[in-house]
N, C-alpha and C. Protein backbone atom coordinates (compact mmCIF):
# COMPACT_ATOMS: atom_id res chain seq x y z
N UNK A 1 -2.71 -5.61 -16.38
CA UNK A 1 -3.52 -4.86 -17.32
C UNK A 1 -5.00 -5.14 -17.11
N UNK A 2 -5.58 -6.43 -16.77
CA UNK A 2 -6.70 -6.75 -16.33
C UNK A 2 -7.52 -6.18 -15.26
N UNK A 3 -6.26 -5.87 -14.02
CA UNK A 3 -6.84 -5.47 -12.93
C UNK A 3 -7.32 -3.93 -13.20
N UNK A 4 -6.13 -3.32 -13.78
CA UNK A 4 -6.63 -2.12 -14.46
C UNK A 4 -7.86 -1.68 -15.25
N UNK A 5 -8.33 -3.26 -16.05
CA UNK A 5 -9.21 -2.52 -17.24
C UNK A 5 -10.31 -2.62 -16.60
N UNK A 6 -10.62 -3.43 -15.09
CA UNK A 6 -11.33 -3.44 -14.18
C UNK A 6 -11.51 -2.56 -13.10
N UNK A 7 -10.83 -1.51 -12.80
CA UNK A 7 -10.50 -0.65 -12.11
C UNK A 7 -11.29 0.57 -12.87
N UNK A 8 -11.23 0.60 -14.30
CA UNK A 8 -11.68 1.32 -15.69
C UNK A 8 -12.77 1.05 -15.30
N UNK A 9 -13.32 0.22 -15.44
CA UNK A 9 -14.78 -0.50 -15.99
C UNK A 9 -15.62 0.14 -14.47
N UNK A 10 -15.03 -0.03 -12.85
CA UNK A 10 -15.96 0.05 -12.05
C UNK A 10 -15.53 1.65 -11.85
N UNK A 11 -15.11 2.75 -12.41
CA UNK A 11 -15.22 3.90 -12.53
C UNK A 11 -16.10 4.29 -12.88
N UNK A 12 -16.21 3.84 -14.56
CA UNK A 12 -17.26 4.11 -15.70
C UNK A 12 -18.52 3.60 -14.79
N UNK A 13 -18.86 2.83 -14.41
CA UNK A 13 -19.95 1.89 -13.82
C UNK A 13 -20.39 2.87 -12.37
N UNK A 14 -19.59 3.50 -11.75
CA UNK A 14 -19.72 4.02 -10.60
C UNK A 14 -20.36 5.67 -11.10
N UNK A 15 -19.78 6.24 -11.69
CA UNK A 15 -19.93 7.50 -12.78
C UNK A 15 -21.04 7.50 -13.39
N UNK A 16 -21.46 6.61 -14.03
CA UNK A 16 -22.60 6.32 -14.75
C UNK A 16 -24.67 5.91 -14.00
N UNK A 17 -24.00 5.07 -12.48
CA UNK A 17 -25.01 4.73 -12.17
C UNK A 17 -24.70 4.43 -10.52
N UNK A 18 -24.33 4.91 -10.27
CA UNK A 18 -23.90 4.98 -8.93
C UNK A 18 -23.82 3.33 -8.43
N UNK A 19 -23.61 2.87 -6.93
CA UNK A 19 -23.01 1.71 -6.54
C UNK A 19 -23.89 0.79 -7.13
N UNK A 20 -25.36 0.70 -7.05
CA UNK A 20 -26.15 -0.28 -7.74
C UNK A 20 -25.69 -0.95 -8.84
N UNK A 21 -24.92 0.05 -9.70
CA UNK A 21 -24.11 -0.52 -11.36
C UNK A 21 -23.19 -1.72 -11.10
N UNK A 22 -22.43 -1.59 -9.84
CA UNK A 22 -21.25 -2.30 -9.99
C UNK A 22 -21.33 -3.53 -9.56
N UNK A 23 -21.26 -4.15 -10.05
CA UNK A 23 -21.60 -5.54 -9.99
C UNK A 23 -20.73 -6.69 -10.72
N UNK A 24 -20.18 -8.16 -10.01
CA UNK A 24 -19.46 -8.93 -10.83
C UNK A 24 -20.10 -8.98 -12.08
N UNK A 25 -20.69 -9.55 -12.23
CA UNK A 25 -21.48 -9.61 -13.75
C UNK A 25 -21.35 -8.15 -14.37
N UNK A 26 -21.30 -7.17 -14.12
CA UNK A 26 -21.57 -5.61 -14.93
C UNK A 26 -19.96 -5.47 -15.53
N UNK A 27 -18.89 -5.86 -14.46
CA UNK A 27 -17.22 -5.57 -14.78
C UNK A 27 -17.04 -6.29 -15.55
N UNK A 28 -17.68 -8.14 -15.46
CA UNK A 28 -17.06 -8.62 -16.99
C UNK A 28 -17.66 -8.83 -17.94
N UNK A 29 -18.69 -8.14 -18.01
CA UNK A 29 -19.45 -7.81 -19.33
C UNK A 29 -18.41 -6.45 -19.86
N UNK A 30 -18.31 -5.30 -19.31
CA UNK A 30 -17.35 -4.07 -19.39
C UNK A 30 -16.35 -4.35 -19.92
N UNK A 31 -15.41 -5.60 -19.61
CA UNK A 31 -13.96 -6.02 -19.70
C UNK A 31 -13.94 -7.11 -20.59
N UNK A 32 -14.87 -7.64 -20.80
CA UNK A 32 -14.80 -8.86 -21.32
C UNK A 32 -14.29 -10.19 -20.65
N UNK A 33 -14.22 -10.09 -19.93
CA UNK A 33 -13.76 -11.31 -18.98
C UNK A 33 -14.95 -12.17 -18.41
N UNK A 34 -14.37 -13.60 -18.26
CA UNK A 34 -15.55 -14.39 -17.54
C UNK A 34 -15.82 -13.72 -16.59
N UNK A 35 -17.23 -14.03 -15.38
CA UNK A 35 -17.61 -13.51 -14.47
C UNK A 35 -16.59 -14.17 -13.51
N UNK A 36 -16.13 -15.28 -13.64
CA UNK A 36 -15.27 -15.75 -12.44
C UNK A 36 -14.15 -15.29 -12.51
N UNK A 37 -13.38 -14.34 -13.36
CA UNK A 37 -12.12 -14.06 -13.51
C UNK A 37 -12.37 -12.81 -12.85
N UNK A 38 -13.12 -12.35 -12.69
CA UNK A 38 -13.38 -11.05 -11.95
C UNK A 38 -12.96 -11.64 -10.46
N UNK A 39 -13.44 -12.37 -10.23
CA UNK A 39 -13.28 -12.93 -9.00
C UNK A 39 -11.97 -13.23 -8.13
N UNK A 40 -10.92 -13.09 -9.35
CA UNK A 40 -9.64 -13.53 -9.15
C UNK A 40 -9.05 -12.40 -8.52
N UNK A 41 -9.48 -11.35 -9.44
CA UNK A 41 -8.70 -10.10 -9.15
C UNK A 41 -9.45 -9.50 -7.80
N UNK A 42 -10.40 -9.67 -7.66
CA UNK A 42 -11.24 -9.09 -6.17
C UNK A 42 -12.38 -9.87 -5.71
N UNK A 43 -12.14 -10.06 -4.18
CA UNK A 43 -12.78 -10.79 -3.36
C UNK A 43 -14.18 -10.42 -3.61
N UNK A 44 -14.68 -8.96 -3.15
CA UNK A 44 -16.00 -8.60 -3.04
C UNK A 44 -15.68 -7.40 -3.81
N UNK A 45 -17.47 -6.95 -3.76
CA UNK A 45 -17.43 -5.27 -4.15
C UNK A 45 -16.71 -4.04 -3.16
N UNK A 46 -16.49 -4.51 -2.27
CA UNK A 46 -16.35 -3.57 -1.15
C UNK A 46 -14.50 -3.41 -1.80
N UNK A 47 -13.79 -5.05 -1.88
CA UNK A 47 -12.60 -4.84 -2.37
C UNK A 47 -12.59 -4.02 -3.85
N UNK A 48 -12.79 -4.11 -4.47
CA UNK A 48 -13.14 -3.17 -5.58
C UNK A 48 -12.88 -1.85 -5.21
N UNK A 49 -13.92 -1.46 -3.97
CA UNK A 49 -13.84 0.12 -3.91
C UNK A 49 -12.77 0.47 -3.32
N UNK A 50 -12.34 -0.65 -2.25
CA UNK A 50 -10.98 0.10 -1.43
C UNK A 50 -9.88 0.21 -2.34
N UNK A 51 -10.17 -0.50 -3.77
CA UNK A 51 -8.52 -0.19 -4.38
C UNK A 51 -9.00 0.98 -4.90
N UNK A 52 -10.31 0.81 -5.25
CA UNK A 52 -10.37 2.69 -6.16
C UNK A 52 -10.11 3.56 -5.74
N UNK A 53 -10.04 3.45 -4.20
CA UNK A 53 -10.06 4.70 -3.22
C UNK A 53 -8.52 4.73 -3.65
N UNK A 54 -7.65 3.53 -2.82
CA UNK A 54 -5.92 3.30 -2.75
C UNK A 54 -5.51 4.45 -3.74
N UNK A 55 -5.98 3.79 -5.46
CA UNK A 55 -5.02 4.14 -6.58
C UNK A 55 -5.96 5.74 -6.90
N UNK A 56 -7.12 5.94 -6.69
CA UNK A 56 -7.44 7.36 -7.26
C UNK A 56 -7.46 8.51 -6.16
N UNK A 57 -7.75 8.38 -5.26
CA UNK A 57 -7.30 9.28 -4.27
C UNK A 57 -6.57 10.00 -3.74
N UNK A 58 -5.40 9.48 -3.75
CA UNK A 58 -3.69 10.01 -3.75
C UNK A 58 -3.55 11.12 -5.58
N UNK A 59 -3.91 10.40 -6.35
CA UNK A 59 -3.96 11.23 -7.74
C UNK A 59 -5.44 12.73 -7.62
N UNK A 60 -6.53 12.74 -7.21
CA UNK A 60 -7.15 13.52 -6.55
C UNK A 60 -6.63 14.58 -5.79
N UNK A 61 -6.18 13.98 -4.75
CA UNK A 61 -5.31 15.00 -3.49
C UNK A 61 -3.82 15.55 -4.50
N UNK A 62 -3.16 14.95 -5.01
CA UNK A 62 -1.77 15.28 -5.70
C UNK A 62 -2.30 16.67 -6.56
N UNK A 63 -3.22 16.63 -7.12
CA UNK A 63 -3.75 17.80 -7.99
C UNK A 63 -4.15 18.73 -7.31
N UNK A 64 -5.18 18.49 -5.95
CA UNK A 64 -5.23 19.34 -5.31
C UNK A 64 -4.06 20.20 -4.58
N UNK A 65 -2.72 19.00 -4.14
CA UNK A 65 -2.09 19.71 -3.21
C UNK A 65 -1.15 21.07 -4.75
N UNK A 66 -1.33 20.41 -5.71
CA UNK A 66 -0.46 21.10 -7.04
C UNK A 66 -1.10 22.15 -7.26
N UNK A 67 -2.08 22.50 -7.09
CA UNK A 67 -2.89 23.86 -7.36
C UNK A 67 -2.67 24.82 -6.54
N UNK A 68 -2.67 24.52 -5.20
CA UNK A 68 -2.03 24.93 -3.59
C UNK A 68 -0.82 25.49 -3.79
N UNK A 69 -0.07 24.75 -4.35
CA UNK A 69 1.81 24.94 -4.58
C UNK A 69 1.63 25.90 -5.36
N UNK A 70 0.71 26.18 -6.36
CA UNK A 70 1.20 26.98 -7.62
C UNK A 70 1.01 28.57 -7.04
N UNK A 71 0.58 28.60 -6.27
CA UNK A 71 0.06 29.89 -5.72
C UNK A 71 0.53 30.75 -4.61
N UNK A 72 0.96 31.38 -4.06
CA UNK A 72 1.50 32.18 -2.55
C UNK A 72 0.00 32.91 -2.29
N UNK A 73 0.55 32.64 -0.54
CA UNK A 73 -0.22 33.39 0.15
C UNK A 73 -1.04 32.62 0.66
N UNK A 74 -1.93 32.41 2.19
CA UNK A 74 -2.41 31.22 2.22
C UNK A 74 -4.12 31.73 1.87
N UNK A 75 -4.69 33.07 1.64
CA UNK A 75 -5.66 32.92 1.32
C UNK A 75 -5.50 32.33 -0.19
N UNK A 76 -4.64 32.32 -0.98
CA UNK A 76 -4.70 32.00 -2.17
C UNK A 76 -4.85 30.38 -2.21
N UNK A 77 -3.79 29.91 -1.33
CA UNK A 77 -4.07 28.46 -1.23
C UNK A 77 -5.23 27.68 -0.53
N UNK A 78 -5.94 28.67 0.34
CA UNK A 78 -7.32 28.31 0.57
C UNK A 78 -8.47 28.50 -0.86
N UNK A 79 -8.27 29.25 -1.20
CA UNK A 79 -8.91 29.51 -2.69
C UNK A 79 -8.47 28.24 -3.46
N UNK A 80 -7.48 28.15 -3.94
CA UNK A 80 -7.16 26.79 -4.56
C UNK A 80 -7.28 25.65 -4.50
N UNK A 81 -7.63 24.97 -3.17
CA UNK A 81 -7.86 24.18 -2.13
C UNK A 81 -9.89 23.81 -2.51
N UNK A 82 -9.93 24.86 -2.59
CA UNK A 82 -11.48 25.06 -2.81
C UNK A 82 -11.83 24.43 -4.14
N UNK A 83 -11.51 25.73 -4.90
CA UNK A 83 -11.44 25.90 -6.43
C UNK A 83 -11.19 24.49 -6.97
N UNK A 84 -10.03 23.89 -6.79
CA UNK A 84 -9.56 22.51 -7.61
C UNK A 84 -10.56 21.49 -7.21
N UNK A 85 -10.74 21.09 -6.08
CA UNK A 85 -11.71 19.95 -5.68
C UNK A 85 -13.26 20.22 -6.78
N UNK A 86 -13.74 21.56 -6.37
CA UNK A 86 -15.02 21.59 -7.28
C UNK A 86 -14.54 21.72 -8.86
N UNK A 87 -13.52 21.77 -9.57
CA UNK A 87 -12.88 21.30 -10.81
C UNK A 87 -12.97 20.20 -11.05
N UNK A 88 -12.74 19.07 -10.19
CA UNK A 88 -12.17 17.99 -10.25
C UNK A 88 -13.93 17.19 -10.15
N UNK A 89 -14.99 17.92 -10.15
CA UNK A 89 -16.16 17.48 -10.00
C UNK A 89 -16.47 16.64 -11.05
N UNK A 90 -16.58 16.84 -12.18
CA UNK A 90 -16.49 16.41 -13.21
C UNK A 90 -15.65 15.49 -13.72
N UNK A 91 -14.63 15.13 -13.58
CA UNK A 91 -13.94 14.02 -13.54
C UNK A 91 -13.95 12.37 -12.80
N UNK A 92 -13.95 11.77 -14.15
CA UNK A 92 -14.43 10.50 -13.71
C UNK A 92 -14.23 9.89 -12.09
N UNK A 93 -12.76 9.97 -12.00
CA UNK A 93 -12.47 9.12 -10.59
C UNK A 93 -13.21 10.06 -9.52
N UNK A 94 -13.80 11.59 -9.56
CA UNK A 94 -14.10 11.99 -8.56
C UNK A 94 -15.58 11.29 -8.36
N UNK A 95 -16.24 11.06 -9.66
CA UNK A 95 -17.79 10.84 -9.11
C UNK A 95 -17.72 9.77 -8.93
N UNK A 96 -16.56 9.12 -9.45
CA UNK A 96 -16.70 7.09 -8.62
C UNK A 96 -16.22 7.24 -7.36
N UNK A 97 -15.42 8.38 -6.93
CA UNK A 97 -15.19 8.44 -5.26
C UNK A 97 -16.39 8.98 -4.29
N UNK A 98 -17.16 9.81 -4.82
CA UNK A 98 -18.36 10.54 -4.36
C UNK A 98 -19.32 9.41 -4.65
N UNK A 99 -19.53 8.54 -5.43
CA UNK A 99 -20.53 7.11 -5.14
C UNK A 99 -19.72 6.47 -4.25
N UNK A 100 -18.59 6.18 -4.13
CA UNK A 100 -18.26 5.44 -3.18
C UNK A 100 -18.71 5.26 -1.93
N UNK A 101 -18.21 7.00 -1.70
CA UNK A 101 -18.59 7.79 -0.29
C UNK A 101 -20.02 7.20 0.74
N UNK A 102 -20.72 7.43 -0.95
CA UNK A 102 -22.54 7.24 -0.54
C UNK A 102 -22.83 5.85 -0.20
N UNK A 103 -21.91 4.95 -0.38
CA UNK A 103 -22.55 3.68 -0.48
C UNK A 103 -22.32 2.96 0.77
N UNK A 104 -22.91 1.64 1.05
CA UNK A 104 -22.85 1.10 2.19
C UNK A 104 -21.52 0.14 2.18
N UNK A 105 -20.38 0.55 3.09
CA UNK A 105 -19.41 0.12 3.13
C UNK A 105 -18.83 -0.89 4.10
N UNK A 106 -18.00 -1.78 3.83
CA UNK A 106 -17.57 -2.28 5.41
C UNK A 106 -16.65 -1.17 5.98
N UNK A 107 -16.15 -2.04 7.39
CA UNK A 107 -15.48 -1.01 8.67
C UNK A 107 -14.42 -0.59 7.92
N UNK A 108 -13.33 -1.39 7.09
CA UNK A 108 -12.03 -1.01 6.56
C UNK A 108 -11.86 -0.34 5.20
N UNK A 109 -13.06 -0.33 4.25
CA UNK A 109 -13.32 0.60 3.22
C UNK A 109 -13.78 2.16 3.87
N UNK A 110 -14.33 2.03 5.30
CA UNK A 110 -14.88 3.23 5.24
C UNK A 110 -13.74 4.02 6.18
N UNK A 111 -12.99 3.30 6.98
CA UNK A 111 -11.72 3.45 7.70
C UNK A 111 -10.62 4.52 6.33
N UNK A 112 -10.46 3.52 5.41
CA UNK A 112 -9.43 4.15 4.71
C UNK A 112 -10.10 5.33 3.54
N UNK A 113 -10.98 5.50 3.46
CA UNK A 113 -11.66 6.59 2.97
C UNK A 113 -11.96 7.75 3.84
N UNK A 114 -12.28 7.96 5.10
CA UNK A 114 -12.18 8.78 6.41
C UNK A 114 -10.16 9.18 6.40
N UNK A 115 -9.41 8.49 6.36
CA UNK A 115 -8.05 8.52 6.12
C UNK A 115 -7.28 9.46 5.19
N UNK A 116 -7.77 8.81 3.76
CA UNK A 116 -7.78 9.89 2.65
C UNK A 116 -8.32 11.19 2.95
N UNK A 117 -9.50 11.11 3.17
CA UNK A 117 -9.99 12.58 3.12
C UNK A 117 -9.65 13.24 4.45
N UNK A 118 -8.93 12.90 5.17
CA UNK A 118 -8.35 13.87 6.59
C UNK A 118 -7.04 14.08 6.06
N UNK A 119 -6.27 13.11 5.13
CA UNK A 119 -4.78 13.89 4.49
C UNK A 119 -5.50 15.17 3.31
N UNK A 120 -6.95 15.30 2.84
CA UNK A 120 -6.94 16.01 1.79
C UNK A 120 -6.82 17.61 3.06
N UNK A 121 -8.19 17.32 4.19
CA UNK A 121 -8.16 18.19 4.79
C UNK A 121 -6.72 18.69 5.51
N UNK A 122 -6.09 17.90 5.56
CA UNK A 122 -4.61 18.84 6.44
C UNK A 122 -3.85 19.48 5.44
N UNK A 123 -3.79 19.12 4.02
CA UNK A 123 -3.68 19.86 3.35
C UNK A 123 -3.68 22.03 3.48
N UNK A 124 -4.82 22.43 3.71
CA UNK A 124 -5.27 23.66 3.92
C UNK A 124 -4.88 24.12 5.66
N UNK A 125 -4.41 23.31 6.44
CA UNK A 125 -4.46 23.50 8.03
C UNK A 125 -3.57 24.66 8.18
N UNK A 126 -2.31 24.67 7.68
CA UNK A 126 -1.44 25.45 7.48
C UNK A 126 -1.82 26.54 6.91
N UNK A 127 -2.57 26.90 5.99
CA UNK A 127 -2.92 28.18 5.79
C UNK A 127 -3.86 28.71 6.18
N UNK A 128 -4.90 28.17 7.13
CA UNK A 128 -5.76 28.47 7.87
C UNK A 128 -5.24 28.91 9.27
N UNK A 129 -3.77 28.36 9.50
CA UNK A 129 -3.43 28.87 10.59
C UNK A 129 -2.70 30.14 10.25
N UNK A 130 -2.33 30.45 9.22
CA UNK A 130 -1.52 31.97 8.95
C UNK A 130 -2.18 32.39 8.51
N UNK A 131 -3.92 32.34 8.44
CA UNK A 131 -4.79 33.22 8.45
C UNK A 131 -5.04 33.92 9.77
N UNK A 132 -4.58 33.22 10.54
CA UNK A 132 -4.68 33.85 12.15
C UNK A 132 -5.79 32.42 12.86
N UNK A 133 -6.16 31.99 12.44
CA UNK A 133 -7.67 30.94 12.63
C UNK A 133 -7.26 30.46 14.10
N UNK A 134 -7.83 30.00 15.26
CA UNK A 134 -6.70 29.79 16.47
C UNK A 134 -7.40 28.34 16.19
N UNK A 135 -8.24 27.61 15.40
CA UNK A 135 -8.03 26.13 15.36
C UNK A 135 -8.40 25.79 14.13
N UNK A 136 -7.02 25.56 13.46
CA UNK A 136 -7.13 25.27 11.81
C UNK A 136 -7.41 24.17 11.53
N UNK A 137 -7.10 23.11 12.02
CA UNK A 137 -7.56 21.81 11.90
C UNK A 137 -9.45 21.80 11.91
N UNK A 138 -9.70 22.76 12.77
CA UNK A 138 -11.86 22.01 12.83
C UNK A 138 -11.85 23.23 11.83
N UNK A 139 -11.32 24.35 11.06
CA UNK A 139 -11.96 25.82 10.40
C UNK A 139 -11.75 24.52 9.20
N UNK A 140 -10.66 23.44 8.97
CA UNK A 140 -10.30 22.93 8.08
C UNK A 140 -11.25 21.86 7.89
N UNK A 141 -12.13 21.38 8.36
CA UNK A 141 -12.90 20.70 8.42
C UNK A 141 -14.21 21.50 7.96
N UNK A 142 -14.50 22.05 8.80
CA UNK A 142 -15.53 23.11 8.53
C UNK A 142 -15.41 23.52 6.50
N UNK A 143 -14.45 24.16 6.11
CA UNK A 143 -14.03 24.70 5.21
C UNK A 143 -14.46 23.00 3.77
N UNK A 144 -13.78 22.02 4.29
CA UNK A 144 -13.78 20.98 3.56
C UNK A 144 -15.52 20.97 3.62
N UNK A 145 -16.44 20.70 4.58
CA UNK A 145 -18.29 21.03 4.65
C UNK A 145 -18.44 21.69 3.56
N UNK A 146 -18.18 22.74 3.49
CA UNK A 146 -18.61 23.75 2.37
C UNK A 146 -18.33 23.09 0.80
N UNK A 147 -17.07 22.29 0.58
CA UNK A 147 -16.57 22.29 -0.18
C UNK A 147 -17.44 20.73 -0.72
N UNK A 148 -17.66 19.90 0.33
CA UNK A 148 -18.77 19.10 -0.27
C UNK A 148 -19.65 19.08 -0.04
N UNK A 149 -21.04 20.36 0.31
CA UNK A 149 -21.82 20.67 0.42
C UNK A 149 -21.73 21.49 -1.03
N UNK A 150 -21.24 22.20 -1.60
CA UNK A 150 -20.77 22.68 -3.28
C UNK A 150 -20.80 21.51 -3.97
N UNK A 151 -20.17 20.29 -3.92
CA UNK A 151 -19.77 19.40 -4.96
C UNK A 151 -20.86 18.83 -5.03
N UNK A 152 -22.45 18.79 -3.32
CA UNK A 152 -23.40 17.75 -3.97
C UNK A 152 -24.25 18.90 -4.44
N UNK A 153 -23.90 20.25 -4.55
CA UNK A 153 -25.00 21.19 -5.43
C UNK A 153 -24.48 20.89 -6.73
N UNK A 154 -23.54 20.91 -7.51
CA UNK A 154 -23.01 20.67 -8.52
C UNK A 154 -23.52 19.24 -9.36
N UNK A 155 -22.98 18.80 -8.65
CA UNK A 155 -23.69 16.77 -8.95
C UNK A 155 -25.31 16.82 -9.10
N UNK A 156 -25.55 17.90 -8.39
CA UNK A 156 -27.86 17.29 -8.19
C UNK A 156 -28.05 18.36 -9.41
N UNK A 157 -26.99 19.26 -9.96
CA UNK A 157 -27.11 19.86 -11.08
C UNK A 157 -27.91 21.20 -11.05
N UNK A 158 -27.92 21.35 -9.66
CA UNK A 158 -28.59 22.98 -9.17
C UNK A 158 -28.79 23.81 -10.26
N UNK A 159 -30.05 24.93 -10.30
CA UNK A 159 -30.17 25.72 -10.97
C UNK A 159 -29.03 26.99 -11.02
N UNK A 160 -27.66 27.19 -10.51
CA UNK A 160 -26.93 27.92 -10.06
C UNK A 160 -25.86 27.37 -11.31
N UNK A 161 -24.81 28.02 -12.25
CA UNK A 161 -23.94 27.28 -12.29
C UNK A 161 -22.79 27.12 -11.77
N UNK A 162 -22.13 26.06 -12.36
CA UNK A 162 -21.35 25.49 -11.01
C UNK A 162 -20.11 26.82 -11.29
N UNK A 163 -19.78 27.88 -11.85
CA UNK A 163 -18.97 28.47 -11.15
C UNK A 163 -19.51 29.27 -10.33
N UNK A 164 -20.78 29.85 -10.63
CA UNK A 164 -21.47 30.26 -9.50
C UNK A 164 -21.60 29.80 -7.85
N UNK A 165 -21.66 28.48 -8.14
CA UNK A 165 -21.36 27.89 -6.65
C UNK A 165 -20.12 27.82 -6.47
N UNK A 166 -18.97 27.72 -7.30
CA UNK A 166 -17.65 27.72 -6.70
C UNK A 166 -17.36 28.81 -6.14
N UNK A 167 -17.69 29.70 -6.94
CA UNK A 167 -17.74 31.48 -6.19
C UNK A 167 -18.44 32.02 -4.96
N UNK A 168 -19.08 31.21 -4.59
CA UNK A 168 -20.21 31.45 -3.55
C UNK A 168 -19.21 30.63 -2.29
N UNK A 169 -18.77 29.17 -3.03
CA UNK A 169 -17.89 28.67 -2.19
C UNK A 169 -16.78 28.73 -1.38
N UNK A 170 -15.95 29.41 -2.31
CA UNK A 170 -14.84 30.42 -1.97
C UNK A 170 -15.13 31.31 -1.38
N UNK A 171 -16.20 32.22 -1.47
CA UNK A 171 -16.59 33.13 -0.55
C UNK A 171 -16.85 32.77 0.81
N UNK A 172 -17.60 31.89 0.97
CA UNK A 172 -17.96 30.85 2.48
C UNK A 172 -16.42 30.73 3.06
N UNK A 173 -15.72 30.16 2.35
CA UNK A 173 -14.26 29.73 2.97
C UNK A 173 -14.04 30.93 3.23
N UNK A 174 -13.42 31.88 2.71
CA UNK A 174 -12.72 32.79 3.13
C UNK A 174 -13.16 33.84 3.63
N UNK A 175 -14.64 34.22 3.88
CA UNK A 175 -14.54 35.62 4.66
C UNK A 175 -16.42 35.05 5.00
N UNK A 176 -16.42 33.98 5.00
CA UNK A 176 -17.93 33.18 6.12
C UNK A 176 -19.03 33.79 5.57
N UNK A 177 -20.40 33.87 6.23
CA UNK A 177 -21.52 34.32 5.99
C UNK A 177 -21.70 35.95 6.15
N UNK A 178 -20.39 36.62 5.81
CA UNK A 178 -20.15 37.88 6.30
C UNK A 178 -20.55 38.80 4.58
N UNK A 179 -19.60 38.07 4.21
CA UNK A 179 -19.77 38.24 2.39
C UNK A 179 -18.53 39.28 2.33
């Protein structure tokens, strides 16, 4: 329950003030715990982030791949694919994963975060290929660009609103700078 309410605490902390916030001293002030009991549960900050990635990431992608499922057709699931991630903008674990992203990481935090987000991208590969696409894997990459090139217009709080950019987004994915 500890490791959890610490897991809580460097969300809120990540959400709130990006990596600068998170700090031993910031989690057990948050949790109430000594500063050295923090210590128990995680080596460094870097361990911190790789579990946030572990436990919120898979719950991230699960929603995404569920929005995908709910729908036929693969432009629809490219739409969905889109659509849910910039949904999910707003939600806590996404902007503690999007500080994560930004921050200076070691080799094996940034290893298993490159990991995650190539299972989010294969996700859409398949319907990029029964779009006809003859290489769904890089359109899928490409497509994911757009999709967090949207999420940091959204976050910097652009004069656009954000369904406006989701709409603009979806448009990019599915039929390019053609309109």
């Amino acid at each position: 329950m500890q490791r959890a309410a610490l897991l809580d605490a460097a969300r809120t902390l990540l959400s709130e003030g990006g990596t600068e916030t998170l700090t031993f001293p910031a989690l057990a002030e948050r949790t109430g715990l000594a500063r050295s009991s923090v210590y128990e549960y995680f080596r460094s900050r870097a361990a911190v982030v790789e579990e946030l990635c572990e436990v919120d990431f898979p719950v991230w992608a699960a929603e995404v791949s569920a929005a995908m499922a709910a729908v036929d057709g693969p432009e629809a699931k490219v739409e969905a694919y889109v659509r849910k991630q910039l949904e999910l903008v707003g939600d806590q674990r996404h902007r503690a994963v999007v500080a994560i992203s930004a921050s200076e990481l070691d080799a094996g935090a940034r290893e298993k975060i490159r990991a995650a987000h190539g299972g989010l991208v294969a996700m859409v590969v398949e319907a990029l290929g029964e779009l006809g696409h003859e290489q769904p894997r890089l359109t899928a990459m490409l497509v994911q660009g757009v999709v967090d090139a949207a999420v940091r217009r959204i976050e910097l709080g652009a004069a656009e609103d954000p369904e406006q950019i989701a709409e603009a987004a979806v448009g990019m994915a599915l039929r390019g700078v053609c309109g």
